[in-house]
C-alpha atoms as a PDB file:
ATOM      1  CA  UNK A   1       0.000   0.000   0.000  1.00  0.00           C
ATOM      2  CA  UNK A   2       1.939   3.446  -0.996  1.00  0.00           C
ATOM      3  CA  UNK A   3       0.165   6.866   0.423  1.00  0.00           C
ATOM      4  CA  UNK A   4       1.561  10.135  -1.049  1.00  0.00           C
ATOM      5  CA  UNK A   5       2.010  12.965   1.236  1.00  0.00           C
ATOM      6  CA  UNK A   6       2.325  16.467   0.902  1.00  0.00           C
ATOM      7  CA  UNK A   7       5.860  17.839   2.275  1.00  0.00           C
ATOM      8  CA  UNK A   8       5.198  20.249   4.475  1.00  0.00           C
ATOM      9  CA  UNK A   9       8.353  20.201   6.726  1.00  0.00           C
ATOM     10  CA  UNK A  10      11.932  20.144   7.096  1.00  0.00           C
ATOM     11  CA  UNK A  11      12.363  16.377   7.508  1.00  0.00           C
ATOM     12  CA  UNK A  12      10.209  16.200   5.135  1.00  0.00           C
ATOM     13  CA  UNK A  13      12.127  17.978   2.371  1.00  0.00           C
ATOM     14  CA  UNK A  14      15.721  16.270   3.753  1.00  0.00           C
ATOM     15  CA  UNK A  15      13.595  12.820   2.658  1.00  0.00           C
ATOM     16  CA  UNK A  16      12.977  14.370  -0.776  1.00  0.00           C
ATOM     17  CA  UNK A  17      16.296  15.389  -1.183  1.00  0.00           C
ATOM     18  CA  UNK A  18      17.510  11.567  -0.915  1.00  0.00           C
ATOM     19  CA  UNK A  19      14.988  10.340  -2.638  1.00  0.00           C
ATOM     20  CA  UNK A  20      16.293  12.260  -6.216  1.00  0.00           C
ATOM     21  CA  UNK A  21      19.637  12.015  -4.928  1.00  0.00           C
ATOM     22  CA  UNK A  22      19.406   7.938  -4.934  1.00  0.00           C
ATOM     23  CA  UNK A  23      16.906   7.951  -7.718  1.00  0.00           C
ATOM     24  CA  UNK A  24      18.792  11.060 -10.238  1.00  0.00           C
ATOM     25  CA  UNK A  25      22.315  10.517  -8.346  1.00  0.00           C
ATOM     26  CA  UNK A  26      23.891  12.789  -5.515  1.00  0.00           C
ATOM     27  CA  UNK A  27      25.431  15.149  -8.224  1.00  0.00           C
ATOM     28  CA  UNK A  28      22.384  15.460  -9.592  1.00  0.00           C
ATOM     29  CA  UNK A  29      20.322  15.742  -6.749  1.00  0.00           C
ATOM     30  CA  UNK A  30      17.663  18.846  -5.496  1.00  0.00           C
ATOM     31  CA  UNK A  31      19.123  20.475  -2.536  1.00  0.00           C
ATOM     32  CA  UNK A  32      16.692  20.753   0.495  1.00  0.00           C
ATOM     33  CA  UNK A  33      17.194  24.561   0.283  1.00  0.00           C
ATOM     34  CA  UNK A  34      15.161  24.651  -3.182  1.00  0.00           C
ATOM     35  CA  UNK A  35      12.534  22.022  -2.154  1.00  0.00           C
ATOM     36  CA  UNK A  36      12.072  24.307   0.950  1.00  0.00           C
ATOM     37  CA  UNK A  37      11.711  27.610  -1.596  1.00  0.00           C
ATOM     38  CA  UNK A  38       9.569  25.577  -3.841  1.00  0.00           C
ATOM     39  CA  UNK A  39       6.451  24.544  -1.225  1.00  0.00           C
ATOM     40  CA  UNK A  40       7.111  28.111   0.420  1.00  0.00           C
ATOM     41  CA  UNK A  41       6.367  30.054  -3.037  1.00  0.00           C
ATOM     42  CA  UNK A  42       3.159  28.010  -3.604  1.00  0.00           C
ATOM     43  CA  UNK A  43       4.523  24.897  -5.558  1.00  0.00           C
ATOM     44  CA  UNK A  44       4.248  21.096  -4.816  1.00  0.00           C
ATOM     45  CA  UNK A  45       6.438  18.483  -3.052  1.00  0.00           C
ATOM     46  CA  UNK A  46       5.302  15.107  -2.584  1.00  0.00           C
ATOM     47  CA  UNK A  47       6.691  11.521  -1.119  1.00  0.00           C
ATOM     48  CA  UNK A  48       5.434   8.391  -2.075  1.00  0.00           C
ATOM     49  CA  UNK A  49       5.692   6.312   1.382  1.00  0.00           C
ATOM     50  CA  UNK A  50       4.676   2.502   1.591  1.00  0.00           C
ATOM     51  CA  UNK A  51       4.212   0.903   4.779  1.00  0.00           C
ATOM     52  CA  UNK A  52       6.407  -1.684   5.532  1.00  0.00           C
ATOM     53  CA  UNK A  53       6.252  -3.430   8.861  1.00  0.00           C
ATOM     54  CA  UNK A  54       4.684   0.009  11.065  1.00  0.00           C
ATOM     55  CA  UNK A  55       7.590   1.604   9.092  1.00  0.00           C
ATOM     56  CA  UNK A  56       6.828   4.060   5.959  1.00  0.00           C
ATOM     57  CA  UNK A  57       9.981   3.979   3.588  1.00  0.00           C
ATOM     58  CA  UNK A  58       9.863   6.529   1.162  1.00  0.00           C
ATOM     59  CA  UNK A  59       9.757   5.136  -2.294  1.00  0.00           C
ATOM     60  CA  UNK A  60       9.280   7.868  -4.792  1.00  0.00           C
ATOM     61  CA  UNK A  61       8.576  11.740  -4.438  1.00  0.00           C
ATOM     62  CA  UNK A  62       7.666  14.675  -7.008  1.00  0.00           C
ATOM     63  CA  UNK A  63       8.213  18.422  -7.000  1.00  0.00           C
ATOM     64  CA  UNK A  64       6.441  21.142  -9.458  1.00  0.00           C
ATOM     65  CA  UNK A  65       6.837  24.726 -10.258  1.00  0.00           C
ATOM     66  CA  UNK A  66       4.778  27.394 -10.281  1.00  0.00           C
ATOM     67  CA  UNK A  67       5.736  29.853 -13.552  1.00  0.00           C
ATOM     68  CA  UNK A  68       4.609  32.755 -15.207  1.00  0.00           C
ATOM     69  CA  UNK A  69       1.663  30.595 -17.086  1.00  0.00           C
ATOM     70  CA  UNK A  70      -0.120  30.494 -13.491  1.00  0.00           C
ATOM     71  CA  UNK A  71      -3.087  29.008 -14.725  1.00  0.00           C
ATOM     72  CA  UNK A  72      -0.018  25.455 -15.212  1.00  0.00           C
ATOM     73  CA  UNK A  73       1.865  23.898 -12.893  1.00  0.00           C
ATOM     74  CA  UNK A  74       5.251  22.599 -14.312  1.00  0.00           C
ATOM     75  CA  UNK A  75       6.237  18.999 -12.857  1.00  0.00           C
ATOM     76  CA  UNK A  76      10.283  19.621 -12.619  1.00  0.00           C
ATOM     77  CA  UNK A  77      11.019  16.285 -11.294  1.00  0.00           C
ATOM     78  CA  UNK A  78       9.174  12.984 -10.208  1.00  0.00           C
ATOM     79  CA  UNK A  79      11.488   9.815  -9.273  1.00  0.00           C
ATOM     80  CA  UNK A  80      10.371   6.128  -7.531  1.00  0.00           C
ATOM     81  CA  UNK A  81      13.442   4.067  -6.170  1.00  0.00           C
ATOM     82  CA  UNK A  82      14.600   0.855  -8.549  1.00  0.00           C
ATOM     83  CA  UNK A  83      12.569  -1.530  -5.877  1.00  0.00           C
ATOM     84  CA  UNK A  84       9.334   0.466  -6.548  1.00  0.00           C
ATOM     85  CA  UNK A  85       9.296   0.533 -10.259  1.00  0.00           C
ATOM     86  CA  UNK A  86       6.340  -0.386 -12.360  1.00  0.00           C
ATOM     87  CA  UNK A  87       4.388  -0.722  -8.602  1.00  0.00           C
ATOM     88  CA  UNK A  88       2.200   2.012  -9.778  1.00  0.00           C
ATOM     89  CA  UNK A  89       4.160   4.263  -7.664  1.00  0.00           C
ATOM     90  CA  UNK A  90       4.844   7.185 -10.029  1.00  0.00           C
ATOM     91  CA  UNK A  91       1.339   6.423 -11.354  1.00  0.00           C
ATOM     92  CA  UNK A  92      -0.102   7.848  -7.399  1.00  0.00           C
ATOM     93  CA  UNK A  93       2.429  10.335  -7.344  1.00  0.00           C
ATOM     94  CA  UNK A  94       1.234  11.959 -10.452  1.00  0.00           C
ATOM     95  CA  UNK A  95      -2.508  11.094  -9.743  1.00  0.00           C
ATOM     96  CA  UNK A  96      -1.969  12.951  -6.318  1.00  0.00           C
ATOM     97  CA  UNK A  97       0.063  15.622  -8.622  1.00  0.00           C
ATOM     98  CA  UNK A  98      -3.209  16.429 -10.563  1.00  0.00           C
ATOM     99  CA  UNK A  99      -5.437  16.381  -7.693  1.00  0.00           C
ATOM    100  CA  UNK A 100      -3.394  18.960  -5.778  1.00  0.00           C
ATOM    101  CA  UNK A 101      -3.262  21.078  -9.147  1.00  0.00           C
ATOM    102  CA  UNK A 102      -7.177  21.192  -9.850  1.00  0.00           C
ATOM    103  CA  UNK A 103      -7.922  22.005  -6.092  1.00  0.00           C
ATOM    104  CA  UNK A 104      -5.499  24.731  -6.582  1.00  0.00           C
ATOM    105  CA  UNK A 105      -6.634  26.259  -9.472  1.00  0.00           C
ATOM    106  CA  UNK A 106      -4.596  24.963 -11.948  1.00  0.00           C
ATOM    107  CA  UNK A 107      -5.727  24.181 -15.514  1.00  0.00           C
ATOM    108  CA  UNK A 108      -2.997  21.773 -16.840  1.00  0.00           C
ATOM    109  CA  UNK A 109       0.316  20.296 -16.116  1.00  0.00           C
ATOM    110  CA  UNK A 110       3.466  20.840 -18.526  1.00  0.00           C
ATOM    111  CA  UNK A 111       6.492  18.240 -17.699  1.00  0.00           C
ATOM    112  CA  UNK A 112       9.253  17.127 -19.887  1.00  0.00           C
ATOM    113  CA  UNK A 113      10.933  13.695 -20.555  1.00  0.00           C
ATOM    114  CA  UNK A 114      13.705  12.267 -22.785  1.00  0.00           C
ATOM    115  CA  UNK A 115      12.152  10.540 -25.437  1.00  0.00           C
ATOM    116  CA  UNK A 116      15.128   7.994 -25.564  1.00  0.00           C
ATOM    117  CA  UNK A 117      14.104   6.514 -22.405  1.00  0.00           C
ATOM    118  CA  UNK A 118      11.290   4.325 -23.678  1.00  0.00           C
ATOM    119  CA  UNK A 119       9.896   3.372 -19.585  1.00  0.00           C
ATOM    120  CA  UNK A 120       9.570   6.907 -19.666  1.00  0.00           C
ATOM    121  CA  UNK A 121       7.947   7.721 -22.711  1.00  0.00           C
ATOM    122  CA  UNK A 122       5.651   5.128 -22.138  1.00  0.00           C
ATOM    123  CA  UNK A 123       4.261   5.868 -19.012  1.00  0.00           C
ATOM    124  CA  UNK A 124       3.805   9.282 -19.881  1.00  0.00           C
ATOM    125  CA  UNK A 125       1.875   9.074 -23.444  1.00  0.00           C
ATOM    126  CA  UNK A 126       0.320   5.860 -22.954  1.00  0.00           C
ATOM    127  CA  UNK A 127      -0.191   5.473 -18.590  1.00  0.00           C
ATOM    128  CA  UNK A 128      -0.880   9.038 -17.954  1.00  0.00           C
ATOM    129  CA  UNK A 129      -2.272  10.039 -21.663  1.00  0.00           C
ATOM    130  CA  UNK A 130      -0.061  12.995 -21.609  1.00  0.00           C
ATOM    131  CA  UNK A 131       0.005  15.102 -25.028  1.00  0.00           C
ATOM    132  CA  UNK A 132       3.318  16.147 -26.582  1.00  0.00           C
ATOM    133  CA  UNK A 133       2.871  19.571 -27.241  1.00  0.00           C
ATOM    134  CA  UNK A 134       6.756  20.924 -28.324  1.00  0.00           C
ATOM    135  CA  UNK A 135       9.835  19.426 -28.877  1.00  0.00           C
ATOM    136  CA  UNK A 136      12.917  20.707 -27.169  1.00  0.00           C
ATOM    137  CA  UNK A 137      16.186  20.286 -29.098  1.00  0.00           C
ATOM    138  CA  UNK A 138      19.115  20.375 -27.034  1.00  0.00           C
ATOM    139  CA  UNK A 139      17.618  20.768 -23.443  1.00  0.00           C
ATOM    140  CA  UNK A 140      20.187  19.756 -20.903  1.00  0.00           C
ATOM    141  CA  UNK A 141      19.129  20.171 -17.387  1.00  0.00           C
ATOM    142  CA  UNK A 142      21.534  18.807 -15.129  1.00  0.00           C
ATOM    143  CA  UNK A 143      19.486  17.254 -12.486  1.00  0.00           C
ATOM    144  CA  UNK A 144      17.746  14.904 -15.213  1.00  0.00           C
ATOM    145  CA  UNK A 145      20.509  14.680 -17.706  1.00  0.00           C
ATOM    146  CA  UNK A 146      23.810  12.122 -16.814  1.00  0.00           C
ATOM    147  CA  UNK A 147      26.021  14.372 -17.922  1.00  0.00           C
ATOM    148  CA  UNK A 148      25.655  18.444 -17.900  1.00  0.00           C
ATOM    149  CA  UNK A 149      28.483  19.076 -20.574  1.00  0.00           C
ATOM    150  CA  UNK A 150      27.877  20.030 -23.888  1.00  0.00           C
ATOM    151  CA  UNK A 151      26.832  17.243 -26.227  1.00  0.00           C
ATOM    152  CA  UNK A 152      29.435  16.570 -29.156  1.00  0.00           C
ATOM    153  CA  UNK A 153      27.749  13.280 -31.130  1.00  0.00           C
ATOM    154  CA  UNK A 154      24.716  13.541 -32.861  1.00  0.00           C
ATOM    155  CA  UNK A 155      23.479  10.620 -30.735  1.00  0.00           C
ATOM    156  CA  UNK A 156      24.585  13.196 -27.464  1.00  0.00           C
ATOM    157  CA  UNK A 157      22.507  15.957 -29.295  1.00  0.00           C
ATOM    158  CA  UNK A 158      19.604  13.528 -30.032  1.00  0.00           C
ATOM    159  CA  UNK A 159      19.445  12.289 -26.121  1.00  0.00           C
ATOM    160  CA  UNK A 160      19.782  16.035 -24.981  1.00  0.00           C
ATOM    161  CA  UNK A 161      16.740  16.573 -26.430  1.00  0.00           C
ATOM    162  CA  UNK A 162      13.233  16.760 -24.031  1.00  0.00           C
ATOM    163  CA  UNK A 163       9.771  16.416 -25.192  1.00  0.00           C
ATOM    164  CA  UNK A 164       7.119  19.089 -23.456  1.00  0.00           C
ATOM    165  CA  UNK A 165       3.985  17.068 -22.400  1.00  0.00           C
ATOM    166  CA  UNK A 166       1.162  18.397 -20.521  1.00  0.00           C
ATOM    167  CA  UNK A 167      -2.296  17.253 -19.784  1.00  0.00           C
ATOM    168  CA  UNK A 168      -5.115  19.080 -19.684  1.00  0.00           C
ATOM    169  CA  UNK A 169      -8.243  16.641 -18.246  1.00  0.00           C
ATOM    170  CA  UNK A 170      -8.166  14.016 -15.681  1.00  0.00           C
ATOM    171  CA  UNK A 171      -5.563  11.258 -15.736  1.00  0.00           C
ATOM    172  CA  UNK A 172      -5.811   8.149 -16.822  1.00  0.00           C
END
């Protein structure tokens, strides 16, 4: 059983931060400083938790951004551990995402996701029923990219490259 829970703390946040440090990698990784900022200017932070003998181990967690288009919330980042894949983990994470947005006001949700990574791909177009609105060539954001430097091979340039989803009605 996996409940998702709104972080709304300091422990909290630390949790979050090793949760995309062990999913994304510790140089990759979202400091608890900016998860802190994120919830305190009006954005979401989320940890999946399942309950394992009276003990809740957090297995995946989600942040989103509140931009200029205030009538969208931008999902920056949503990771489940390696144990928790394909549990239905990031499924409730993103379910509990949407939720949260429409009780806040929010119309849609914009995220992006390398196209390479077919897990990824999938469960965004087909799971969720996301809708690929843009393509963006050469996006390298160095908390979801392996490396950060400047890509040299085409196959570098192709892999740097993010597709902008968003939904706009209920998910799947």
């Amino acid at each position: 059983m996996v409940s998702i829970e709104l972080v709304d703390n300091p422990q909290q946040a630390h949790q979050l931060s090793r949760l995309f440090a062990a999913v994304w990698g510790d140089k990759n990784s979202i400091s608890v400083d900016v998860i802190v900022a994120v919830v305190h200017a009006g954005g979401y932070a989320s940890l999946a938790l399942r309950e394992d003998k009276s003990q809740h181990e957090v297995v995946g967690g989600s942040m989103a951004l509140v931009g200029r288009s205030n009538d969208k919330l931008h999902s920056h980042v949503t990771g489940v551990v390696d144990g928790a894949v394909n549990s239905g983990v990031g499924r409730a994470l993103k379910q509990h995402q949407w939720s949260w947005a429409k009780r806040n006001g929010f119309s849609a949700i914009s995220w992006t996701f390398d196209p390479l990574v077919r897990r990824n791909a999938h469960f965004n177009l087909v799971t969720l029923g996301a809708k690929v609105v843009g393509y963006l060539p050469r996006l390298l954001w160095s908390n979801l990219m392996i490396s950060s430097t400047l890509a040299t091979t085409p196959i570098d340039l192709l892999s740097s490259a993010k597709l902008l989803a968003v939904t706009l009605r209920q998910l799947r």
